[in-house]
C-alpha atoms as a PDB file:
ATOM      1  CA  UNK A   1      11.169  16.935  10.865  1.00  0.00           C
ATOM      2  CA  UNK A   2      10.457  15.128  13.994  1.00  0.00           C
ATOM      3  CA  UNK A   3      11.408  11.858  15.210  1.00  0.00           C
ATOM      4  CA  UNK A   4       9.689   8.367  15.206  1.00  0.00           C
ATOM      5  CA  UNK A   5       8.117   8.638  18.494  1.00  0.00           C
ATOM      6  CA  UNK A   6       6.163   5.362  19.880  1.00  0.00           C
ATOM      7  CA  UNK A   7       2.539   6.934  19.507  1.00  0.00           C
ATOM      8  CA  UNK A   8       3.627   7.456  15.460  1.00  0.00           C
ATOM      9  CA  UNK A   9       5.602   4.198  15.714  1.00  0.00           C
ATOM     10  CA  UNK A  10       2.131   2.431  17.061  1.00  0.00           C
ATOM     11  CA  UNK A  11      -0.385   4.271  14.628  1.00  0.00           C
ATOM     12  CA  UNK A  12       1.761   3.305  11.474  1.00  0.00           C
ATOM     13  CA  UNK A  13       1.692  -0.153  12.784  1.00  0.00           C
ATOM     14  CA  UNK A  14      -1.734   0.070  12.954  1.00  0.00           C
ATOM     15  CA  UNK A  15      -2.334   1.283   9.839  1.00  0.00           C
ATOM     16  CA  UNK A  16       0.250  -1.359   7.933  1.00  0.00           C
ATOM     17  CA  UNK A  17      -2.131  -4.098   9.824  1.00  0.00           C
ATOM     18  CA  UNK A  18      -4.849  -2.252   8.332  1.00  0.00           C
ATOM     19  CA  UNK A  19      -2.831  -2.344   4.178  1.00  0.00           C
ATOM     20  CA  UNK A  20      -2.436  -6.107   4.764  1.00  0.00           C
ATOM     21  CA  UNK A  21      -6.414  -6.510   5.297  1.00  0.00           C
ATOM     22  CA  UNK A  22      -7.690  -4.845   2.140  1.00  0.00           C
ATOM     23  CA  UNK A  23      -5.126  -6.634   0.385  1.00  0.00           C
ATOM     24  CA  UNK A  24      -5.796 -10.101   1.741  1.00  0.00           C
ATOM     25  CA  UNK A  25      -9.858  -8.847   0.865  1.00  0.00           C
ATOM     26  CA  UNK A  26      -8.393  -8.447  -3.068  1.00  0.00           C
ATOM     27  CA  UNK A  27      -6.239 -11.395  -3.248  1.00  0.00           C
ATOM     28  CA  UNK A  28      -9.454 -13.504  -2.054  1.00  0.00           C
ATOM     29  CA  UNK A  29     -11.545 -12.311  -4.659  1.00  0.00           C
ATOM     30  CA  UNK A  30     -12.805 -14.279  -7.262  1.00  0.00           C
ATOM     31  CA  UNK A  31     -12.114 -10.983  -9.602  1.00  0.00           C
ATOM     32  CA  UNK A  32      -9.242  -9.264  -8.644  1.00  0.00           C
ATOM     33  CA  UNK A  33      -9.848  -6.106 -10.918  1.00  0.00           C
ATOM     34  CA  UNK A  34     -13.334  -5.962 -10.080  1.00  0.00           C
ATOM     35  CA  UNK A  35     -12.552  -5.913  -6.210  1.00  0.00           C
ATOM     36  CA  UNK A  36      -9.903  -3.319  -6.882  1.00  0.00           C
ATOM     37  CA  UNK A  37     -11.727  -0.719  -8.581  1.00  0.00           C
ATOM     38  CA  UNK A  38     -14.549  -1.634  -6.081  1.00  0.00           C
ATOM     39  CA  UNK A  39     -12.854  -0.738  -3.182  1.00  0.00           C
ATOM     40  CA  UNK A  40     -10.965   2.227  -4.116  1.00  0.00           C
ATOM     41  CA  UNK A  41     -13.896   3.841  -5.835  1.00  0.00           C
ATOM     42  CA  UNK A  42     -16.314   3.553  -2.465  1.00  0.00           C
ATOM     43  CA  UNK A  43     -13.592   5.567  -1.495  1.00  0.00           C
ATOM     44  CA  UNK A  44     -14.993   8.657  -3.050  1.00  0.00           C
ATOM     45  CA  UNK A  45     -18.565   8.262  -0.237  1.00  0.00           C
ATOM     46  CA  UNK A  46     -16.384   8.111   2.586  1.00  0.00           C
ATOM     47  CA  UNK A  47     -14.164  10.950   1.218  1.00  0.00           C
ATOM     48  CA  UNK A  48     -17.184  13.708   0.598  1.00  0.00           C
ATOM     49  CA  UNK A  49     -18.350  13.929   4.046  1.00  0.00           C
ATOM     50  CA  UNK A  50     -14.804  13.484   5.534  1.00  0.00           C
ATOM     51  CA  UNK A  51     -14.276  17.005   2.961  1.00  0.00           C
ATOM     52  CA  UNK A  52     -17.574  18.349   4.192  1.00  0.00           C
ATOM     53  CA  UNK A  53     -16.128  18.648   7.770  1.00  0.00           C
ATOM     54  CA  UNK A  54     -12.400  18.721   7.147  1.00  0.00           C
ATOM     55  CA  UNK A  55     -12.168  21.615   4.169  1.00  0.00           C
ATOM     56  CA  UNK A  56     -10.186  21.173   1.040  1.00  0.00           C
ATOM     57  CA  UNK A  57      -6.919  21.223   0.739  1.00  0.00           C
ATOM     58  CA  UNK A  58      -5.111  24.221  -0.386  1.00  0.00           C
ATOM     59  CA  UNK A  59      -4.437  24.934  -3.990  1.00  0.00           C
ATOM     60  CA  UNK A  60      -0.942  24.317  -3.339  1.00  0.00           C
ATOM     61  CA  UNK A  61      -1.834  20.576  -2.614  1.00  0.00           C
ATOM     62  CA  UNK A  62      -3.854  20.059  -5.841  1.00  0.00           C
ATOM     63  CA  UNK A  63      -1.187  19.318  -8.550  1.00  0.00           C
ATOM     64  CA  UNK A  64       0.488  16.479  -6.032  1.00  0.00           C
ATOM     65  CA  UNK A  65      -3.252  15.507  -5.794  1.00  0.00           C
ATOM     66  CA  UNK A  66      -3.754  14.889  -9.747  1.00  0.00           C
ATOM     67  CA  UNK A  67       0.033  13.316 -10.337  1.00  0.00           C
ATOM     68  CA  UNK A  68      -0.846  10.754  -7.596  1.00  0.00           C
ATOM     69  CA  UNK A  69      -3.915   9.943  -9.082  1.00  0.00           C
ATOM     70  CA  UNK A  70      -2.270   9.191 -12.436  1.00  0.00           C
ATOM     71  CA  UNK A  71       0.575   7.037 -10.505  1.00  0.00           C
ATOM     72  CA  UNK A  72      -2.214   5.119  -8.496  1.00  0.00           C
ATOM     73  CA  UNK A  73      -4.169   4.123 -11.659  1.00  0.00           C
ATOM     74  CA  UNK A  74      -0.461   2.134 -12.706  1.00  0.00           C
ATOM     75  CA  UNK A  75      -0.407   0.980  -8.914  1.00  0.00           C
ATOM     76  CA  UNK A  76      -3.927  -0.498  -9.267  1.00  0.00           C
ATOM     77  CA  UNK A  77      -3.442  -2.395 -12.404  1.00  0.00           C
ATOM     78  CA  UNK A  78      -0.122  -3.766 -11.295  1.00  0.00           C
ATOM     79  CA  UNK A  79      -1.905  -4.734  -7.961  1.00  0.00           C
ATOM     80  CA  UNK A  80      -4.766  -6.743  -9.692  1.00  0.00           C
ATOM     81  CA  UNK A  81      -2.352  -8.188 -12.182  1.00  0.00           C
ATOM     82  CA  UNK A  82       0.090  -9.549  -9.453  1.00  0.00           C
ATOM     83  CA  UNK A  83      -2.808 -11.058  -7.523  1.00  0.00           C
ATOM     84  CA  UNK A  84      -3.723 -12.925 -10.815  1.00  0.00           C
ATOM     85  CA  UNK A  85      -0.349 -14.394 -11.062  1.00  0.00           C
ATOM     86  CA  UNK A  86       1.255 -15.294  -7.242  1.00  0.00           C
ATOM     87  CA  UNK A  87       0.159 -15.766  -3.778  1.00  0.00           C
ATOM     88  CA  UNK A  88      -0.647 -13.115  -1.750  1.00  0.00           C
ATOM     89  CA  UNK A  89       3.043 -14.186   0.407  1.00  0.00           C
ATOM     90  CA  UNK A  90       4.702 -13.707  -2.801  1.00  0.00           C
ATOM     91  CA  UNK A  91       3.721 -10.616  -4.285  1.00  0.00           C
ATOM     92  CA  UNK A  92       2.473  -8.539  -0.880  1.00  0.00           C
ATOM     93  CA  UNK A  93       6.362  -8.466   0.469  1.00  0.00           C
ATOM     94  CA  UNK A  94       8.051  -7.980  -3.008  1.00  0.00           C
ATOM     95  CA  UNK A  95       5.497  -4.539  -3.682  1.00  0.00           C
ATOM     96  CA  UNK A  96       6.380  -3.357  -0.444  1.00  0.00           C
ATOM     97  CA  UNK A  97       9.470  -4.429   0.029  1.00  0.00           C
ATOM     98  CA  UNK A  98      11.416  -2.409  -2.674  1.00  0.00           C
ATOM     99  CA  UNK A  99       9.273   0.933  -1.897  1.00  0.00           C
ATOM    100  CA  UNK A 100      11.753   1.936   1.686  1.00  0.00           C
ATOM    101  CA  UNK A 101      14.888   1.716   0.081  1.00  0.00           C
ATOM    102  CA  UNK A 102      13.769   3.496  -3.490  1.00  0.00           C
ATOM    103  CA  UNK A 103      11.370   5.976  -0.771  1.00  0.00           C
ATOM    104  CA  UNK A 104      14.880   6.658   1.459  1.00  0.00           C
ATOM    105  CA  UNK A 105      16.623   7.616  -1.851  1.00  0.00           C
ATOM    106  CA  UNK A 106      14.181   9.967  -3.796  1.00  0.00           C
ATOM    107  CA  UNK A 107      13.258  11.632  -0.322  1.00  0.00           C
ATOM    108  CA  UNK A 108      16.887  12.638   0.017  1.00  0.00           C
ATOM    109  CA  UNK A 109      16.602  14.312  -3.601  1.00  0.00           C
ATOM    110  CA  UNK A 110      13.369  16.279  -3.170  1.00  0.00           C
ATOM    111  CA  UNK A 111      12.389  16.419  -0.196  1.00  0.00           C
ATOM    112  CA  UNK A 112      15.863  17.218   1.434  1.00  0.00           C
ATOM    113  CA  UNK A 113      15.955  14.678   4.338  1.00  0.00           C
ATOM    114  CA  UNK A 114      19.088  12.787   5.249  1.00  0.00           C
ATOM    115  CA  UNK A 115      18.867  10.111   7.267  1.00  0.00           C
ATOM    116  CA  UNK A 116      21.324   8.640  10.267  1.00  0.00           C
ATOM    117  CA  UNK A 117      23.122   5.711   9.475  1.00  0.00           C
ATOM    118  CA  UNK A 118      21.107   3.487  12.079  1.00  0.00           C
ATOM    119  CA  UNK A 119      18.092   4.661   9.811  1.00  0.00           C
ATOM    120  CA  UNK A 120      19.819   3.630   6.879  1.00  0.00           C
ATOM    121  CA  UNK A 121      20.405   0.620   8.365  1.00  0.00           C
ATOM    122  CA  UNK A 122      16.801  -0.108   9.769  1.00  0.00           C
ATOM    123  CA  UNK A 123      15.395   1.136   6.127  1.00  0.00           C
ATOM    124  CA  UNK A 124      17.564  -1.305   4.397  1.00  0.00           C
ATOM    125  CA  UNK A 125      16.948  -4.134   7.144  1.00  0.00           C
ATOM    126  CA  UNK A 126      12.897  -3.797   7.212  1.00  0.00           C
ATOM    127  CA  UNK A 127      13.588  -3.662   3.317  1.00  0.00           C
ATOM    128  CA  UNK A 128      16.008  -7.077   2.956  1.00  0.00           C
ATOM    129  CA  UNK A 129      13.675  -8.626   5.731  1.00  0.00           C
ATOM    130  CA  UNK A 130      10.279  -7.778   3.163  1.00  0.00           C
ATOM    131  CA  UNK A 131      11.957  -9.298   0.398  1.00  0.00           C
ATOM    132  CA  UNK A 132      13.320 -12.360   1.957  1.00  0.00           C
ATOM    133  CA  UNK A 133       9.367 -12.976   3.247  1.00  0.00           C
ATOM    134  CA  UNK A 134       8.319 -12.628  -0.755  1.00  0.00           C
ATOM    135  CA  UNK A 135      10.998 -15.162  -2.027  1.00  0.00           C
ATOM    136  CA  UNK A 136       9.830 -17.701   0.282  1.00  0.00           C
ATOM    137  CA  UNK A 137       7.919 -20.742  -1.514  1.00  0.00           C
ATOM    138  CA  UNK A 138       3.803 -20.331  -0.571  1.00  0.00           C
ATOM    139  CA  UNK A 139       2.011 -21.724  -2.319  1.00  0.00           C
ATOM    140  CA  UNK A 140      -0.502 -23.546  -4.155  1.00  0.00           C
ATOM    141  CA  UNK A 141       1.894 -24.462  -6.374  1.00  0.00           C
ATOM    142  CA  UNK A 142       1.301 -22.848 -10.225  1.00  0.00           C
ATOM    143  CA  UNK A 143       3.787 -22.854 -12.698  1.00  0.00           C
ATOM    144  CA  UNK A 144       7.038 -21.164 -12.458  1.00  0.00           C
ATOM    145  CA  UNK A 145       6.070 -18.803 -15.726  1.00  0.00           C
ATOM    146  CA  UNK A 146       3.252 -17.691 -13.442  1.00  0.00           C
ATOM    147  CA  UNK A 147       5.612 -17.288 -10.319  1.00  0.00           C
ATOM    148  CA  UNK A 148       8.319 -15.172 -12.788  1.00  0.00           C
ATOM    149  CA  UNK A 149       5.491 -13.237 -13.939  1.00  0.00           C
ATOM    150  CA  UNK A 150       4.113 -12.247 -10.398  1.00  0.00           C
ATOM    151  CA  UNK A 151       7.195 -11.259  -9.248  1.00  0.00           C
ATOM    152  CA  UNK A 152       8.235  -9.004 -12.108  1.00  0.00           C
ATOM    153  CA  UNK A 153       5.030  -6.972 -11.679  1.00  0.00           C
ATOM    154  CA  UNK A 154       5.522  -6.985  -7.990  1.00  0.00           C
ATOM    155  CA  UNK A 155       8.687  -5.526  -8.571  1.00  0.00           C
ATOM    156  CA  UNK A 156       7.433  -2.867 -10.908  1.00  0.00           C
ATOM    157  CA  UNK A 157       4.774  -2.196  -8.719  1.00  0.00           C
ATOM    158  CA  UNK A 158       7.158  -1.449  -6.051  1.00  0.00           C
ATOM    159  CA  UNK A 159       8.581   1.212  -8.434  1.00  0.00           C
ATOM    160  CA  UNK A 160       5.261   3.295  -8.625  1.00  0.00           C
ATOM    161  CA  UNK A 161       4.760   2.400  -4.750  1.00  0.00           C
ATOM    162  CA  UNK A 162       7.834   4.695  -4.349  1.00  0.00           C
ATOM    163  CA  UNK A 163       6.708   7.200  -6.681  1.00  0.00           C
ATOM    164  CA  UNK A 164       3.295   8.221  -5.535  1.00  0.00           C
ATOM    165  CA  UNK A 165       4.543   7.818  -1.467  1.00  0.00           C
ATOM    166  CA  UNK A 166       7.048  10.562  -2.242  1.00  0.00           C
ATOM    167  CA  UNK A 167       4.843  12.481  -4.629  1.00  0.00           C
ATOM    168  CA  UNK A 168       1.732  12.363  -1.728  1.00  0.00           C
ATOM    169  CA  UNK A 169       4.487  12.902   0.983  1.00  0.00           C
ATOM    170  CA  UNK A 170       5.616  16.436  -0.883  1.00  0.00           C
ATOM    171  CA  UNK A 171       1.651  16.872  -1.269  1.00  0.00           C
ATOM    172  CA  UNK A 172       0.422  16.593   2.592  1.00  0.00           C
ATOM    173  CA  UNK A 173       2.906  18.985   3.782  1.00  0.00           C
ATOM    174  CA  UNK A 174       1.622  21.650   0.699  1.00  0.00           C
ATOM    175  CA  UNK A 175      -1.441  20.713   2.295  1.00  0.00           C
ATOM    176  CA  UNK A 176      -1.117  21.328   6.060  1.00  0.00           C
ATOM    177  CA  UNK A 177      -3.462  18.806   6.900  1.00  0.00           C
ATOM    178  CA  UNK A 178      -3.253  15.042   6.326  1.00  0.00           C
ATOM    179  CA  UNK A 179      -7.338  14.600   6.942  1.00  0.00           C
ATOM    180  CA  UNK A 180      -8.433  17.191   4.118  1.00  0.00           C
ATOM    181  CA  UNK A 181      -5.207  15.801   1.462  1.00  0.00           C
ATOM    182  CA  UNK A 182      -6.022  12.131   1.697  1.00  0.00           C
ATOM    183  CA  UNK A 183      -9.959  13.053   1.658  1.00  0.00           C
ATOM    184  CA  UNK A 184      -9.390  15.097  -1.006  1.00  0.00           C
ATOM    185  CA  UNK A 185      -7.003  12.606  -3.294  1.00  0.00           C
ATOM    186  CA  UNK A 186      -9.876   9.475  -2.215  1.00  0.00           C
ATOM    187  CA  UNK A 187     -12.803  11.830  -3.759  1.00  0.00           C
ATOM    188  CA  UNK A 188     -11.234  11.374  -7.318  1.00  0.00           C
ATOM    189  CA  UNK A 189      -8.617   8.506  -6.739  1.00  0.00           C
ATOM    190  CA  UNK A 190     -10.600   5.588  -7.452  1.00  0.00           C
ATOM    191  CA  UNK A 191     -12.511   6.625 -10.340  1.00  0.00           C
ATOM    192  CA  UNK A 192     -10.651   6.314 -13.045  1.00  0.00           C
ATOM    193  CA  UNK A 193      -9.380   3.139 -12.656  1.00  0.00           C
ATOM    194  CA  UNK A 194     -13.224   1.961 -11.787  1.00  0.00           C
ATOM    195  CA  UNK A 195     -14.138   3.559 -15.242  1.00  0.00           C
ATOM    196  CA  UNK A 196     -11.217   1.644 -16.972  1.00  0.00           C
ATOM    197  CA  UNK A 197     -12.298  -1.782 -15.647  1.00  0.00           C
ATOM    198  CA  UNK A 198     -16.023  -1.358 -16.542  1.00  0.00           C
ATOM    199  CA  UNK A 199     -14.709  -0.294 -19.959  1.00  0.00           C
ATOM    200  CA  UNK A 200     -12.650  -3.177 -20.241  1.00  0.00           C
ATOM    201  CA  UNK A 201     -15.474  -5.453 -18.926  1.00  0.00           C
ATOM    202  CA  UNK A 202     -18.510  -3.518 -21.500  1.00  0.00           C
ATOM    203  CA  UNK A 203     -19.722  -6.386 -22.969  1.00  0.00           C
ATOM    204  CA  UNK A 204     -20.551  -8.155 -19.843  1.00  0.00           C
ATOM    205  CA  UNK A 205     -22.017  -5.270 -17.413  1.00  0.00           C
ATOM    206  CA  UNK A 206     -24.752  -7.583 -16.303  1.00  0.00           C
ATOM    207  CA  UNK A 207     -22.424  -9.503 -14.795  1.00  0.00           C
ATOM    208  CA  UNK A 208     -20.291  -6.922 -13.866  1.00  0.00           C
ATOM    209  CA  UNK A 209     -23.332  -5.083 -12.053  1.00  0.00           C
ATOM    210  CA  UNK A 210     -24.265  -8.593 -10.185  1.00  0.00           C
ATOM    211  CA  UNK A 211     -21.091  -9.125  -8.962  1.00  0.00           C
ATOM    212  CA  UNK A 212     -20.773  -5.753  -7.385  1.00  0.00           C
ATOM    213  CA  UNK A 213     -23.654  -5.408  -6.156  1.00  0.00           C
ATOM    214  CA  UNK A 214     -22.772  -9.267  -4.190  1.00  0.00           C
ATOM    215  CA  UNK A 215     -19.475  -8.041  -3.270  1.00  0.00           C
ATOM    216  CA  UNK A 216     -19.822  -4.702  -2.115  1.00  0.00           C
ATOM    217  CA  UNK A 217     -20.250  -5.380   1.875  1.00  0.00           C
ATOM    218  CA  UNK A 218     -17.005  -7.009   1.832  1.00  0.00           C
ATOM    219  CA  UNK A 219     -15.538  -3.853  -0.351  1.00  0.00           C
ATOM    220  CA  UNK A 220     -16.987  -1.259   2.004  1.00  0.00           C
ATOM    221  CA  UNK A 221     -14.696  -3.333   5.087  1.00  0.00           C
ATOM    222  CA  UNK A 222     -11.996  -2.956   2.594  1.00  0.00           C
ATOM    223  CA  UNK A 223     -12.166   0.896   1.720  1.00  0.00           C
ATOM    224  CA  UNK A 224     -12.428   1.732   5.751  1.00  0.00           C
ATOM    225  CA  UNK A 225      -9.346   0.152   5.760  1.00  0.00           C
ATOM    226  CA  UNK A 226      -7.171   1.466   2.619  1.00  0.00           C
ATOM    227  CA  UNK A 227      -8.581   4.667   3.587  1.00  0.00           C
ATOM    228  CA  UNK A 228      -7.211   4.549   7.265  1.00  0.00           C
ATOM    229  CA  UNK A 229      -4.163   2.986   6.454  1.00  0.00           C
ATOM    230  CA  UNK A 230      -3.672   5.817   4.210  1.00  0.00           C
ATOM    231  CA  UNK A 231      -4.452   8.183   6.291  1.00  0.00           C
ATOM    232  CA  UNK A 232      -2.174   7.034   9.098  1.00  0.00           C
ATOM    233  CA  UNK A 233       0.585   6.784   6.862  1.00  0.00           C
ATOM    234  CA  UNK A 234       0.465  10.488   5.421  1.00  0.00           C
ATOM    235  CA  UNK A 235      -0.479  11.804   8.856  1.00  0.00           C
ATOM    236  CA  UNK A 236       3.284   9.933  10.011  1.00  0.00           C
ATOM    237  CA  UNK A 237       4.894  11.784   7.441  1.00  0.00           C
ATOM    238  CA  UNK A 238       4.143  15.082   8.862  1.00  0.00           C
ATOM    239  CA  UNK A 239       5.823  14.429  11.839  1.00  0.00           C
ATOM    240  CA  UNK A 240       8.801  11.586  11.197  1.00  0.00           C
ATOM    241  CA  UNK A 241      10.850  11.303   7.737  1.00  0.00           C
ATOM    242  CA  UNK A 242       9.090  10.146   4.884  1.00  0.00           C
ATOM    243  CA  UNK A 243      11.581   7.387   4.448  1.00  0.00           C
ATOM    244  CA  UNK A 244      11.357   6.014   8.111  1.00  0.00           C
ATOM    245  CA  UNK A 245       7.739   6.357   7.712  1.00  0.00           C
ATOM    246  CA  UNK A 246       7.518   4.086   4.884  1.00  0.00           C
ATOM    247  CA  UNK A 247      10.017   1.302   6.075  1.00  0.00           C
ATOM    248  CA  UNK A 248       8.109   1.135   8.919  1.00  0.00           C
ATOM    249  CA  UNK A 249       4.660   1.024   6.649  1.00  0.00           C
ATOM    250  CA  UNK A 250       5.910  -2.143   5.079  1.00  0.00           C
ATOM    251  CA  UNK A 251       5.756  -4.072   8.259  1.00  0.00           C
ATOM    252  CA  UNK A 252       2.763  -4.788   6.721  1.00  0.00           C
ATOM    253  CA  UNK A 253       3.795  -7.919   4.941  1.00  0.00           C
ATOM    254  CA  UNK A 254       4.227  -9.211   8.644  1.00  0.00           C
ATOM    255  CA  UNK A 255       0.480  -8.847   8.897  1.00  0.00           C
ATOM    256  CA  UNK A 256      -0.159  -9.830   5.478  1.00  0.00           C
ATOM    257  CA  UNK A 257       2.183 -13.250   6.202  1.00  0.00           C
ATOM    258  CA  UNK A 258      -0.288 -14.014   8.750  1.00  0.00           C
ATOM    259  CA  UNK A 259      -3.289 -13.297   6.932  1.00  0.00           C
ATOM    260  CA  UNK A 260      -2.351 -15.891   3.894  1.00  0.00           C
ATOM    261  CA  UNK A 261      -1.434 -18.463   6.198  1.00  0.00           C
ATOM    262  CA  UNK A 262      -4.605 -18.314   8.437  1.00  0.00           C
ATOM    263  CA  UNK A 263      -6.989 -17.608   5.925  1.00  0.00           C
ATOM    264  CA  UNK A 264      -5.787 -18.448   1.958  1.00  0.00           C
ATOM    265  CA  UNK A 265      -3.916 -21.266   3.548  1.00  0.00           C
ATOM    266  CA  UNK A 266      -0.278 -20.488   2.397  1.00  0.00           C
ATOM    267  CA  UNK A 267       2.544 -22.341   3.914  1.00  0.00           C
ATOM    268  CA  UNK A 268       4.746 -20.181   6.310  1.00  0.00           C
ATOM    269  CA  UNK A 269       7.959 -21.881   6.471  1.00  0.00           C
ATOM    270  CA  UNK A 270      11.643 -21.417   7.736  1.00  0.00           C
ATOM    271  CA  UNK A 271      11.870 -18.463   4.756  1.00  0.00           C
ATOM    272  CA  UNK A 272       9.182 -16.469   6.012  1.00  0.00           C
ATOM    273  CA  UNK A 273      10.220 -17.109   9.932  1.00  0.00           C
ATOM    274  CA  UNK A 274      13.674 -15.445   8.758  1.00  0.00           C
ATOM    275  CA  UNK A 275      12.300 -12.718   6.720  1.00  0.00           C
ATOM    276  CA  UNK A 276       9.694 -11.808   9.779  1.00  0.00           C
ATOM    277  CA  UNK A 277      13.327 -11.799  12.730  1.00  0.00           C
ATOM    278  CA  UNK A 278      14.802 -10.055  10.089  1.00  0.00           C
ATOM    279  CA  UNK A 279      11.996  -7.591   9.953  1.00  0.00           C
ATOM    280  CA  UNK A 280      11.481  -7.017  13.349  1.00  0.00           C
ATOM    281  CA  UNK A 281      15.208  -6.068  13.988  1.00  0.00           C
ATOM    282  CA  UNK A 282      14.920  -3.344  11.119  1.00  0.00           C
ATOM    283  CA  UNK A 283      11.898  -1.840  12.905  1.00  0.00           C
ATOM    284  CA  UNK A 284      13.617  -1.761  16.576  1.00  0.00           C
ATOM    285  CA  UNK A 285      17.073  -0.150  13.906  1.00  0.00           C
ATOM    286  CA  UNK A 286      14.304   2.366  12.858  1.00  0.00           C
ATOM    287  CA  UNK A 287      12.775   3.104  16.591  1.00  0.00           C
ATOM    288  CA  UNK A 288      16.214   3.895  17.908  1.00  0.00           C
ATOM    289  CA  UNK A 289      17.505   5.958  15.327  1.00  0.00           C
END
């Protein structure tokens, strides 16, 4: 496997800047479940005529296809839930910031790759740097039940983070071809957790049907996003090591810092100003390796 060159090192910025938008869409929502499966499911347009042109994956890439499916339905409920409970500055950098060091581990297991000990050491930087940026005080106050609450299903979340970036990481190289395997796992990704939500919300689908049908400019911004971010991400992995390539993905709470301050008004203090040197240095640890 290759090394992290600058024009993967750029894209996979790109594409964390482009994670930390459809979040900061979510956490702005007035329904947080309803934006979710909204997003993800208009994932399934963009993903036919992306198939159309691209092909379908192999067979081979199928069964990683269907087992990340299944992870992502626990990822989106976790999501929604954390939303409901913490600011987006809490909850963003504790999801993403336990996913490197849990990524760097299982993709030594199956997927074979050892990394240097300056990637170790950017993987666990970039990964100390996200959490430090979570445990920072944000917000708009709540109670501290609330707070404890968000960050134990931030922390969970960060769990099945792990497990469906190594899953999909084993799937696009069955694949061959990042384009047709994240086309092809978008087609069917976001149904199943849309079904669960309207089935949850079936005895209010008037509302439920108004809301959408409000919201779903803003969504469509949102699935060009998670789609591209995605995409990026995946394509990385087929040319650097799945665990660099995810470290580096988190940057995104950098972004995502940024994007509560400026626009859902969370306080960015000394904490956060730490966690983002601290993240910075793990990315330049991860660039020289």
């Amino acid at each position: 496997m290759g090394e992290l060159g600058g024009p993967v090192l750029l894209a996979v910025l790109f594409g964390a800047c482009l994670h930390a938008g459809w979040n900061a869409l979510i956490k702005s929502a007035t329904d947080k479940s309803l934006d979710t499966a909204l997003i993800h499911a208009m994932g399934t347009l963009l993903a036919v005529p992306l198939l159309l042109v691209l092909g379908l994956p192999p067979v081979a890439a199928w069964p990683y296809i269907g087992l990340s499916t299944l992870i992502h339905i626990g990822y989106y409920v976790a999501l929604a839930s954390a939303y409901r409970h913490g600011d987006l500055g809490l909850t963003y950098p504790l999801m993403r910031g336990g996913a490197p060091l849990l990524v760097a581990l299982g993709s030594h297991a199956l997927l074979g790759e050892s990394l240097s000990p300056s990637a170790w050491a950017g993987v666990l930087t970039v990964s100390a740097g996200v959490v430090l940026l979570g445990l920072a005080r944000s917000g708009h106050g709540g109670s501290e039940a609330q707070r404890r609450k968000a960050m134990r299903v931030a922390l969970c979340n960060a769990a099945i983070i792990a497990a469906y970036t190594v899953v999909d990481g084993l799937g696009v190289r069955a694949s061959g071809n990042a384009g047709a395997y994240v086309a092809a796992l978008f087609l069917i990704d976001g149904l199943p957790y849309l079904a669960l939500v309207l089935w949850q919300r079936r005895a209010d689908l008037p509302a439920v049907r108004r809301y959408m049908a409000l919201r779903w400019p803003v969504a469509a911004v949102g699935t060009v996003a998670s789609l591209g971010s995605y995409g990026i991400a995946l394509w990385a992995m087929t040319r650097a090591p799945v665990a660099t390539v995810a470290a580096l993905r988190e940057t995104s709470v950098l972004f995502a810092a940024v994007f509560g301050t400026l626009l859902l008004r969370e306080r960015f203090g000394w904490q956060r100003a730490a966690g983002t040197v601290v993240i910075v240095a793990g990315v330049m640890a991860l660039r020289l390796a």
